[in-house]
C-alpha atoms as a PDB file:
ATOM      1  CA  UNK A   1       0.000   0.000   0.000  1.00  0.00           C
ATOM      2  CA  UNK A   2       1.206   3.335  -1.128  1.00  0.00           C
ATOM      3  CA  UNK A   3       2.524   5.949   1.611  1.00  0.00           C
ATOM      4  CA  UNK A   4       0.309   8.405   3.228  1.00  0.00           C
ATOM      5  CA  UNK A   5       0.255  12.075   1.007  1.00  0.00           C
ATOM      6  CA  UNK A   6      -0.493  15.313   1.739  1.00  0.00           C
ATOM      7  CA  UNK A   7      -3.874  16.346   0.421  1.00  0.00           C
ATOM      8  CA  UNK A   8      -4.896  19.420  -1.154  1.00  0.00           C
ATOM      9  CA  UNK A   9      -7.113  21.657   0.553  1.00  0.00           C
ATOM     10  CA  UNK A  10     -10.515  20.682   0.188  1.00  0.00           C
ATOM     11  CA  UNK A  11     -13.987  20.908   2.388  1.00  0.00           C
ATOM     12  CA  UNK A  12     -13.988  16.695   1.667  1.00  0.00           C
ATOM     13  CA  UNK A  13     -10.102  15.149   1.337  1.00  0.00           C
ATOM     14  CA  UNK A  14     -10.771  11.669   2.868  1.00  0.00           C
ATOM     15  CA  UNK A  15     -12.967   8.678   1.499  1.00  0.00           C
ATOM     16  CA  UNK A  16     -14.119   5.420   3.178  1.00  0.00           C
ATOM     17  CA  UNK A  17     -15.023   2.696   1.221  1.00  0.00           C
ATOM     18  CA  UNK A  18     -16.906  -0.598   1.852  1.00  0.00           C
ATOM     19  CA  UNK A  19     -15.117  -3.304   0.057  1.00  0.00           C
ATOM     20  CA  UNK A  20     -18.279  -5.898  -0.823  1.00  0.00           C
ATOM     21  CA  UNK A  21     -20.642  -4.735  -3.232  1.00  0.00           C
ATOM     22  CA  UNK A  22     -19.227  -1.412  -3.133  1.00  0.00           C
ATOM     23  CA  UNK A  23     -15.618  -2.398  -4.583  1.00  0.00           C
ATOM     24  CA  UNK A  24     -15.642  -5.290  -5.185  1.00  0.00           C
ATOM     25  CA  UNK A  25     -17.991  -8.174  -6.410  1.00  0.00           C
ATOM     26  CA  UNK A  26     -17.294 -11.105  -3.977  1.00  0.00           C
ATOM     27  CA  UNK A  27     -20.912 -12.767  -4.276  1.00  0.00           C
ATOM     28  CA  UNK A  28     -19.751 -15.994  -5.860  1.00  0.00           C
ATOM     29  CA  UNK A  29     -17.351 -16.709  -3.802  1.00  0.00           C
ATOM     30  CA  UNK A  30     -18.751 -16.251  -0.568  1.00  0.00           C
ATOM     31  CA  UNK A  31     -21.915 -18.094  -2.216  1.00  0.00           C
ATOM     32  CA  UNK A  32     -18.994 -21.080  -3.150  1.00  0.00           C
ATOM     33  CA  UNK A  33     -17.794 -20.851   0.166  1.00  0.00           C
ATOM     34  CA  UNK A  34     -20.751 -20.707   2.134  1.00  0.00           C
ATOM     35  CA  UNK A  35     -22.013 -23.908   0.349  1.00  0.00           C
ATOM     36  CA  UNK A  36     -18.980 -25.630   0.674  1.00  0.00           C
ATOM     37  CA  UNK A  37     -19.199 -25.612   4.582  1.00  0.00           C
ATOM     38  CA  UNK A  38     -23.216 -26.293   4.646  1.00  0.00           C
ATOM     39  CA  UNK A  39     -22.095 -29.058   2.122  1.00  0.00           C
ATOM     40  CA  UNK A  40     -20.178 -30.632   4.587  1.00  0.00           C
ATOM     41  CA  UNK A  41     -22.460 -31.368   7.191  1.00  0.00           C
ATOM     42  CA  UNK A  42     -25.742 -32.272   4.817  1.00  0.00           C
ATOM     43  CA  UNK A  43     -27.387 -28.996   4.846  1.00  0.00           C
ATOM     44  CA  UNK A  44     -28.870 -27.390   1.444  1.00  0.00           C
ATOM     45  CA  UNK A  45     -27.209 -25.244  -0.154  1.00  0.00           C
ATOM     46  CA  UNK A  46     -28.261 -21.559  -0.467  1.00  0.00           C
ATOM     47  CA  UNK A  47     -28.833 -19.756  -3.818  1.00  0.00           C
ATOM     48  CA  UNK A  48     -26.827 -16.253  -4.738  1.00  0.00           C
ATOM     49  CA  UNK A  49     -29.896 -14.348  -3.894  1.00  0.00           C
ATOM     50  CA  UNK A  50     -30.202 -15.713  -0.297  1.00  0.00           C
ATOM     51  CA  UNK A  51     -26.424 -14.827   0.122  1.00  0.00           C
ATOM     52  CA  UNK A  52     -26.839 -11.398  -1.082  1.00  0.00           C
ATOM     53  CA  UNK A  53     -29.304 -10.830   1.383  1.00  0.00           C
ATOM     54  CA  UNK A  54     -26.968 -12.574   4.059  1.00  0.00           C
ATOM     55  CA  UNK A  55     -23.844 -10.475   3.740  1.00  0.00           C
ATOM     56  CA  UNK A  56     -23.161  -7.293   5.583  1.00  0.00           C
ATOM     57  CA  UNK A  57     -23.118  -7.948   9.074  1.00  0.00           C
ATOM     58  CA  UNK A  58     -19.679 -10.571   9.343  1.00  0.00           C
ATOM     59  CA  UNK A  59     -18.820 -13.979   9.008  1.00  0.00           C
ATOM     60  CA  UNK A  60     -20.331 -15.809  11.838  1.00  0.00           C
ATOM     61  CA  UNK A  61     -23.809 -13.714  11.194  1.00  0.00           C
ATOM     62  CA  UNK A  62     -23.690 -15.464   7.250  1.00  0.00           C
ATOM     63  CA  UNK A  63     -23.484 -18.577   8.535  1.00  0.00           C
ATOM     64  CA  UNK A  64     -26.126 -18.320  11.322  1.00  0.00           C
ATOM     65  CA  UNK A  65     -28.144 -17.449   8.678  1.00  0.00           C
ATOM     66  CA  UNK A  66     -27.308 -19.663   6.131  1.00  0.00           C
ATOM     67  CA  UNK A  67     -27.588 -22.991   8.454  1.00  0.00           C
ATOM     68  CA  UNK A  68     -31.035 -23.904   9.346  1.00  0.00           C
ATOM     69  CA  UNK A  69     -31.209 -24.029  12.967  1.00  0.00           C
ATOM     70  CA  UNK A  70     -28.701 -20.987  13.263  1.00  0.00           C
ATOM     71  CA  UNK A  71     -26.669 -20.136  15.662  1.00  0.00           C
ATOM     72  CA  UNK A  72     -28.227 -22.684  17.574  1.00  0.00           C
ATOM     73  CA  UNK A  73     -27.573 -25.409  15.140  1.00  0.00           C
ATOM     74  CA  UNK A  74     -25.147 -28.267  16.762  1.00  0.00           C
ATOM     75  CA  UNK A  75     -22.959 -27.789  13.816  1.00  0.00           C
ATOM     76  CA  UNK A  76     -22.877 -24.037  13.632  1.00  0.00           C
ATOM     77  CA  UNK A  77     -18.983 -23.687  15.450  1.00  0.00           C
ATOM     78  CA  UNK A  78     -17.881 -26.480  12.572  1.00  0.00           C
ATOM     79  CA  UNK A  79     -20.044 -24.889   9.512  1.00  0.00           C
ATOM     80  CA  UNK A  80     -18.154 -21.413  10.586  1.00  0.00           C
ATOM     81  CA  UNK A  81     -15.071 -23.135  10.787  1.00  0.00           C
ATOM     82  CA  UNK A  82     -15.251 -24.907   7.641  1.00  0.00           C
ATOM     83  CA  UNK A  83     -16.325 -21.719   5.238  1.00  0.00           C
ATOM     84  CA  UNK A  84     -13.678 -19.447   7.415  1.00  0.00           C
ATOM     85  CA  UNK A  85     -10.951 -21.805   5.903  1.00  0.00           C
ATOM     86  CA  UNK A  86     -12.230 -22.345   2.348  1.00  0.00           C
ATOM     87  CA  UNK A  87     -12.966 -18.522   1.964  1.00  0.00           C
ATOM     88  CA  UNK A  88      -9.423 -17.830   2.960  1.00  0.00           C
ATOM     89  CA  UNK A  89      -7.928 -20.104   0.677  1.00  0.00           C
ATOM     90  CA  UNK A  90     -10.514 -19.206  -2.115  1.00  0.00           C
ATOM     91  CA  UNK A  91     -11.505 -15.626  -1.901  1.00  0.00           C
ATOM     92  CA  UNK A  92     -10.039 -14.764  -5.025  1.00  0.00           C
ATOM     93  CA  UNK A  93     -11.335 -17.142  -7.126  1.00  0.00           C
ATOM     94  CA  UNK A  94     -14.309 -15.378  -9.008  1.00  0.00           C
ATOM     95  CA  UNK A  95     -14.484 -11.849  -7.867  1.00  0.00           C
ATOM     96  CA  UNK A  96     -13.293  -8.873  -8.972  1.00  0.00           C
ATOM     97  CA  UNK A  97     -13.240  -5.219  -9.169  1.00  0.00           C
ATOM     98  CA  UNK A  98     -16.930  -3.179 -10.541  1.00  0.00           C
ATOM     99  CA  UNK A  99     -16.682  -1.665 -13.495  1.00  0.00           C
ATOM    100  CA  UNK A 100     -15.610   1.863 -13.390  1.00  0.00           C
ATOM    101  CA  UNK A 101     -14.183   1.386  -9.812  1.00  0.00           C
ATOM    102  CA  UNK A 102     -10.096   1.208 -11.135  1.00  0.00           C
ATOM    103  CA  UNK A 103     -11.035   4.343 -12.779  1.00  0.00           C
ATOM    104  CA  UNK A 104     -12.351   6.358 -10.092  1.00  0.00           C
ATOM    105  CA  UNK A 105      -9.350   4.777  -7.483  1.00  0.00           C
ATOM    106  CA  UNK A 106      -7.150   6.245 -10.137  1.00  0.00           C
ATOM    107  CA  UNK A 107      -8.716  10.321 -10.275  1.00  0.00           C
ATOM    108  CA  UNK A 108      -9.049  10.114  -6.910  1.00  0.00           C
ATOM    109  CA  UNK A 109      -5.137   9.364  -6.311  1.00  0.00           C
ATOM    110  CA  UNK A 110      -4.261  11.899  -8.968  1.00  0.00           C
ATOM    111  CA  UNK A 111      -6.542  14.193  -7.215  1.00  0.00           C
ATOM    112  CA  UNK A 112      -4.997  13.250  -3.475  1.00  0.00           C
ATOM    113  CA  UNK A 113      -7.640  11.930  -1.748  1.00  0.00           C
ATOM    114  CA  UNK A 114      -6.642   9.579   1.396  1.00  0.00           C
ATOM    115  CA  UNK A 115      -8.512   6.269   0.734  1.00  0.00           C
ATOM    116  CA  UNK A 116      -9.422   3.813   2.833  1.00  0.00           C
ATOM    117  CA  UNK A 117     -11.220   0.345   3.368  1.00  0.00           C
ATOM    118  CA  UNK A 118     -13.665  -1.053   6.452  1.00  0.00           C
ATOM    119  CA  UNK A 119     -15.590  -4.106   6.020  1.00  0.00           C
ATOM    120  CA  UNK A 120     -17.055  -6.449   8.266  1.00  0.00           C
ATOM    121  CA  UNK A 121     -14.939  -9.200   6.539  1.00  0.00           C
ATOM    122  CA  UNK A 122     -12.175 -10.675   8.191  1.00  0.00           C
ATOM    123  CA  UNK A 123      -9.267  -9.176   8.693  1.00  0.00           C
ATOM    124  CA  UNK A 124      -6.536 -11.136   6.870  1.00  0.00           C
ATOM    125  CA  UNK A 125      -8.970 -11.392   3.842  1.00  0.00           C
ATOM    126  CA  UNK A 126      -9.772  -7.886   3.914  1.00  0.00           C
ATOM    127  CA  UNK A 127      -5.973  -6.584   3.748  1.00  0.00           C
ATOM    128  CA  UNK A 128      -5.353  -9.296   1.417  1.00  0.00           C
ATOM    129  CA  UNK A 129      -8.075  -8.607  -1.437  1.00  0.00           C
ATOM    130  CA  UNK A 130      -7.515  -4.761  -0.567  1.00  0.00           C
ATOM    131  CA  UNK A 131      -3.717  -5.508  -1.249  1.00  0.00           C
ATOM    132  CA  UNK A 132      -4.252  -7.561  -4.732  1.00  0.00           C
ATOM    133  CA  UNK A 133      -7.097  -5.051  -6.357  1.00  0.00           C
ATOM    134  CA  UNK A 134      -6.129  -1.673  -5.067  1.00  0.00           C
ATOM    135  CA  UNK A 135      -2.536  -1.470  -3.181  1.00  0.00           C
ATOM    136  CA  UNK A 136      -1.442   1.395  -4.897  1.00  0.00           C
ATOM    137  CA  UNK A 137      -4.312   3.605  -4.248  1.00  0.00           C
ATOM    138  CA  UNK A 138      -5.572   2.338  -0.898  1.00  0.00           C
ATOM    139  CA  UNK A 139      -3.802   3.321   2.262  1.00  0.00           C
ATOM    140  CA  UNK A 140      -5.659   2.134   4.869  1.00  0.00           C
ATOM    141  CA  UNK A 141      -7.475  -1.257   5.396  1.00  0.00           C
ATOM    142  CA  UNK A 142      -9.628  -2.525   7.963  1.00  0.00           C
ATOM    143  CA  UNK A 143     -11.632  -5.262   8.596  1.00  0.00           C
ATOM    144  CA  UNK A 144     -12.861  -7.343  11.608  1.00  0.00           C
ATOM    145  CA  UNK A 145     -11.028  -8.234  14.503  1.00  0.00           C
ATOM    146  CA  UNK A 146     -11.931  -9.468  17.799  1.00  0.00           C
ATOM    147  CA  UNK A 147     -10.716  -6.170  19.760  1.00  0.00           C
ATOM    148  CA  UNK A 148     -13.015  -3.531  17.393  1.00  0.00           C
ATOM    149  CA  UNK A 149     -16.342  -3.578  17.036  1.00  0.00           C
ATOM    150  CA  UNK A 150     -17.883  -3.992  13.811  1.00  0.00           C
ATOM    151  CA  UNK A 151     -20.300  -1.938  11.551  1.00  0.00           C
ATOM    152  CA  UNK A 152     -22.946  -0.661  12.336  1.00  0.00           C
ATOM    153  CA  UNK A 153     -20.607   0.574  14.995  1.00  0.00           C
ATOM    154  CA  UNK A 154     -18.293   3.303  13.973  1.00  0.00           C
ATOM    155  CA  UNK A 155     -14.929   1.988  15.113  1.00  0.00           C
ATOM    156  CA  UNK A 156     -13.400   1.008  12.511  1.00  0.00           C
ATOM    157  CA  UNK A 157     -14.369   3.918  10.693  1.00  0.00           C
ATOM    158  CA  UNK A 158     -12.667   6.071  12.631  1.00  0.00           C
ATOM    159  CA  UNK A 159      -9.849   4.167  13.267  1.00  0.00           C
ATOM    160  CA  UNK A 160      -9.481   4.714   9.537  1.00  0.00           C
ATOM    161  CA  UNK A 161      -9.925   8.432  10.132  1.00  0.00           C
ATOM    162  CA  UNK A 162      -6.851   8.046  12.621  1.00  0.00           C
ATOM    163  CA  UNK A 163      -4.723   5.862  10.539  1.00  0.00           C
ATOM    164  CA  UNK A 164      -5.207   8.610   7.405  1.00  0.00           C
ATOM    165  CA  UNK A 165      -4.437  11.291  10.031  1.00  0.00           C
ATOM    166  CA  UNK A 166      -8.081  13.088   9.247  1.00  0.00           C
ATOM    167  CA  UNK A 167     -10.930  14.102  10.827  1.00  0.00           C
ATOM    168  CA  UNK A 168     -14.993  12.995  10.822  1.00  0.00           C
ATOM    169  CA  UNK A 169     -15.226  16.851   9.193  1.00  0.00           C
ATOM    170  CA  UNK A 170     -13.397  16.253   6.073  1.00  0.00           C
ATOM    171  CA  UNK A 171     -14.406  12.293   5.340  1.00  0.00           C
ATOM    172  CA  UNK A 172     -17.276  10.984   3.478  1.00  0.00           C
ATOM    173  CA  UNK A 173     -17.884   6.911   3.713  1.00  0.00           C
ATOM    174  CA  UNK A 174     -19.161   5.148   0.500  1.00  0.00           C
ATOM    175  CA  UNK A 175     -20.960   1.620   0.915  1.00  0.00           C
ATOM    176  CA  UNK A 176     -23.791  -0.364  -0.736  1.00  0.00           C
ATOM    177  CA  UNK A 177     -25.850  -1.301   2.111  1.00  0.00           C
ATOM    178  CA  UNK A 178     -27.939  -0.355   5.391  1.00  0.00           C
ATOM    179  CA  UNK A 179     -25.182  -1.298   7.415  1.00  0.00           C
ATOM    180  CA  UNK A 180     -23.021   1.309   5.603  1.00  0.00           C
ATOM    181  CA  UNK A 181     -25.549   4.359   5.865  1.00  0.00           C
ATOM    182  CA  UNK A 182     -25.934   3.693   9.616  1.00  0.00           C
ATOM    183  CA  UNK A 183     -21.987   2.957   9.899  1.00  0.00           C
ATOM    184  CA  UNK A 184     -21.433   6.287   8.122  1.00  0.00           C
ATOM    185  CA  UNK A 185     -24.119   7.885  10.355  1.00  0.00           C
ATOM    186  CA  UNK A 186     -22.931   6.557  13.489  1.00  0.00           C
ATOM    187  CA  UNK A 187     -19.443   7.271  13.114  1.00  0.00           C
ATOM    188  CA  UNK A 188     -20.661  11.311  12.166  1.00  0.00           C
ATOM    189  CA  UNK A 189     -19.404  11.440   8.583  1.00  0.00           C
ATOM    190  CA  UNK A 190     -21.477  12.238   4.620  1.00  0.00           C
ATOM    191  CA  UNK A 191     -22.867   8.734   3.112  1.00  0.00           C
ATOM    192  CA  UNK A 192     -23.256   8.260  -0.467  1.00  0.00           C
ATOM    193  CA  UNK A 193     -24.969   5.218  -1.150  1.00  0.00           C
ATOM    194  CA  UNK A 194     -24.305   2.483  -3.981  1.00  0.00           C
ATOM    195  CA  UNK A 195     -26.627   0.813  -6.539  1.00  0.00           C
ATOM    196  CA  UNK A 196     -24.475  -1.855  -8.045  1.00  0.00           C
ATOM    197  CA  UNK A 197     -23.995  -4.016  -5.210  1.00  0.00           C
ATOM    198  CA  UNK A 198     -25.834  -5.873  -3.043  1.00  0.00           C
ATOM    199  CA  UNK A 199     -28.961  -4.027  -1.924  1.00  0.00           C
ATOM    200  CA  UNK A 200     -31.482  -2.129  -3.998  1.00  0.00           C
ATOM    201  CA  UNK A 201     -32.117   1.798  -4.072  1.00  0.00           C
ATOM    202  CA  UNK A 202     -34.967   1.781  -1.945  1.00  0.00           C
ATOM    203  CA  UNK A 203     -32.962   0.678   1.026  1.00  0.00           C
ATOM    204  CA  UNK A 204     -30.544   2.842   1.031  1.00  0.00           C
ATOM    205  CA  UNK A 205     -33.284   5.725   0.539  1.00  0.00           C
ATOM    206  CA  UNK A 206     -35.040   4.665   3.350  1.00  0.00           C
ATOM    207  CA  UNK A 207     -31.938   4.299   5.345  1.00  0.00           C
ATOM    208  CA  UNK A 208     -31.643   7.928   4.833  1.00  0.00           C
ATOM    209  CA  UNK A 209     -28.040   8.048   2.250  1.00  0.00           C
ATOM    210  CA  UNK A 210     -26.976  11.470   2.101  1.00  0.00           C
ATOM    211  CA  UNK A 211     -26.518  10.686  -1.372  1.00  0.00           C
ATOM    212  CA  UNK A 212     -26.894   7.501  -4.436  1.00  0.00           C
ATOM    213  CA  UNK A 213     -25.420   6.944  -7.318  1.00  0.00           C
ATOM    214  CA  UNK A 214     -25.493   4.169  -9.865  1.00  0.00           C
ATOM    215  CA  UNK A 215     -21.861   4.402 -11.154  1.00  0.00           C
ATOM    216  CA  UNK A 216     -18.534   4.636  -9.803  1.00  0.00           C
ATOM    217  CA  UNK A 217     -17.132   7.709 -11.805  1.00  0.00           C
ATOM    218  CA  UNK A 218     -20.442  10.185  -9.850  1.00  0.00           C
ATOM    219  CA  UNK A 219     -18.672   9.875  -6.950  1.00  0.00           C
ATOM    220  CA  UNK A 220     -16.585  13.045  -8.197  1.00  0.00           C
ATOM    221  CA  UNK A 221     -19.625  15.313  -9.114  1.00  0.00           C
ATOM    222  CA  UNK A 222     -21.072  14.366  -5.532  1.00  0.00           C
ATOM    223  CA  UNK A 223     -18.285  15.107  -3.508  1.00  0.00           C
ATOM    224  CA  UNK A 224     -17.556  18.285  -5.384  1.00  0.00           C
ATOM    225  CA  UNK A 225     -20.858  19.330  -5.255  1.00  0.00           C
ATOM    226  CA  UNK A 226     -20.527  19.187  -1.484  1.00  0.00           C
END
């Protein structure tokens, strides 16, 4: 990951991304690994659709809801296990960057934004996907860990905002779900909502997103209409 620059002045200088659905598409590989682990122990598998309407909230949440007795199942702790494992050794397999997305990383670099990542994905897989798509424009990457609280929470958005050496004032946090407009609102800092990943318009409008926008490249006109 590139070093930390000095931004130009600007009322917004600093953005936080979401990394699934918002930078990248990861949905077939969390739906391979998902199934892989319910495979294991018997259960059904579950379609794309019921995984896209899973993700958001962590790991051990997907599972819960992808094994049918839940967290209560007697073979939740393995089914966790098991997809925690595969996913790390198969994250990469099908997913990639939205279209548009390299090109707005790279105009917001030449323009010297500070750029960061928080996701509810695990750590390790979150720097390492972060690292492989967008190391030279992302400075800052964090995902979950067991000693920071997760989104909704704003933690690790403003550990971010420490990390890039900003300030809740001058950031504006970009996601694709109602986990990200409540993230963005708890942690004090603009949302802009996301149509191309894995919730629909409506919920981010009744979420209440500052803003929404259907393609990457946007982004620009909405921050400098600010």
């Amino acid at each position: 990951m590139r070093e930390i620059g000095v931004s130009k002045i600007k009322k917004y200088d600093t953005i936080i991304f979401d990394l699934d659905g918002t930078l990248l598409n990861t949905l077939e590989d969390i739906t391979d690994g998902v199934n892989y682990a319910l495979g294991l122990y018997g259960y059904p598998k579950r379609s794309i659709e019921e995984i896209r309407r899973f993700v958001g909230n962590g790991v051990a949440k997907l599972i819960a809801l992808a094994v049918p007795g839940g967290a209560d199942d007697p073979f939740y702790e393995e089914c966790l296990e098991a997809n925690k494992k595969y996913y790390a050794e198969n994250m990469n397999n099908k997913t990639a960057p939205y279209r548009g997305i390299i090109n707005l990383l790279q105009r917001l670099k030449e323009d010297n934004y500070k750029l960061a990542v928080v996701s509810n994905k695990m750590d390790k897989a979150v720097k390492g996907l972060v690292e492989e798509f967008f190391g030279e424009y992302v400075q800052v990457a964090i995902g979950e860990t067991d000693n920071v609280s997760r989104k909704p929470a704003p933690d690790t958005v403003l550990k971010a905002i420490e990390e890039l050496r900003s300030s809740r004032d001058k950031t504006v946090y970009v996601g694709d779900s109602e986990v990200d407009v409540k993230t963005a609102k708890n942690s004090g800092v603009k949302c802009v909502g996301v149509t191309w990943g894995y919730r629909d318009r409506d919920v981010l409008e009744k979420e209440g997103a500052d803003f929404i926008i259907d393609e990457p490249m946007e982004l620009i006109k909405v921050i400098d209409s600010m």
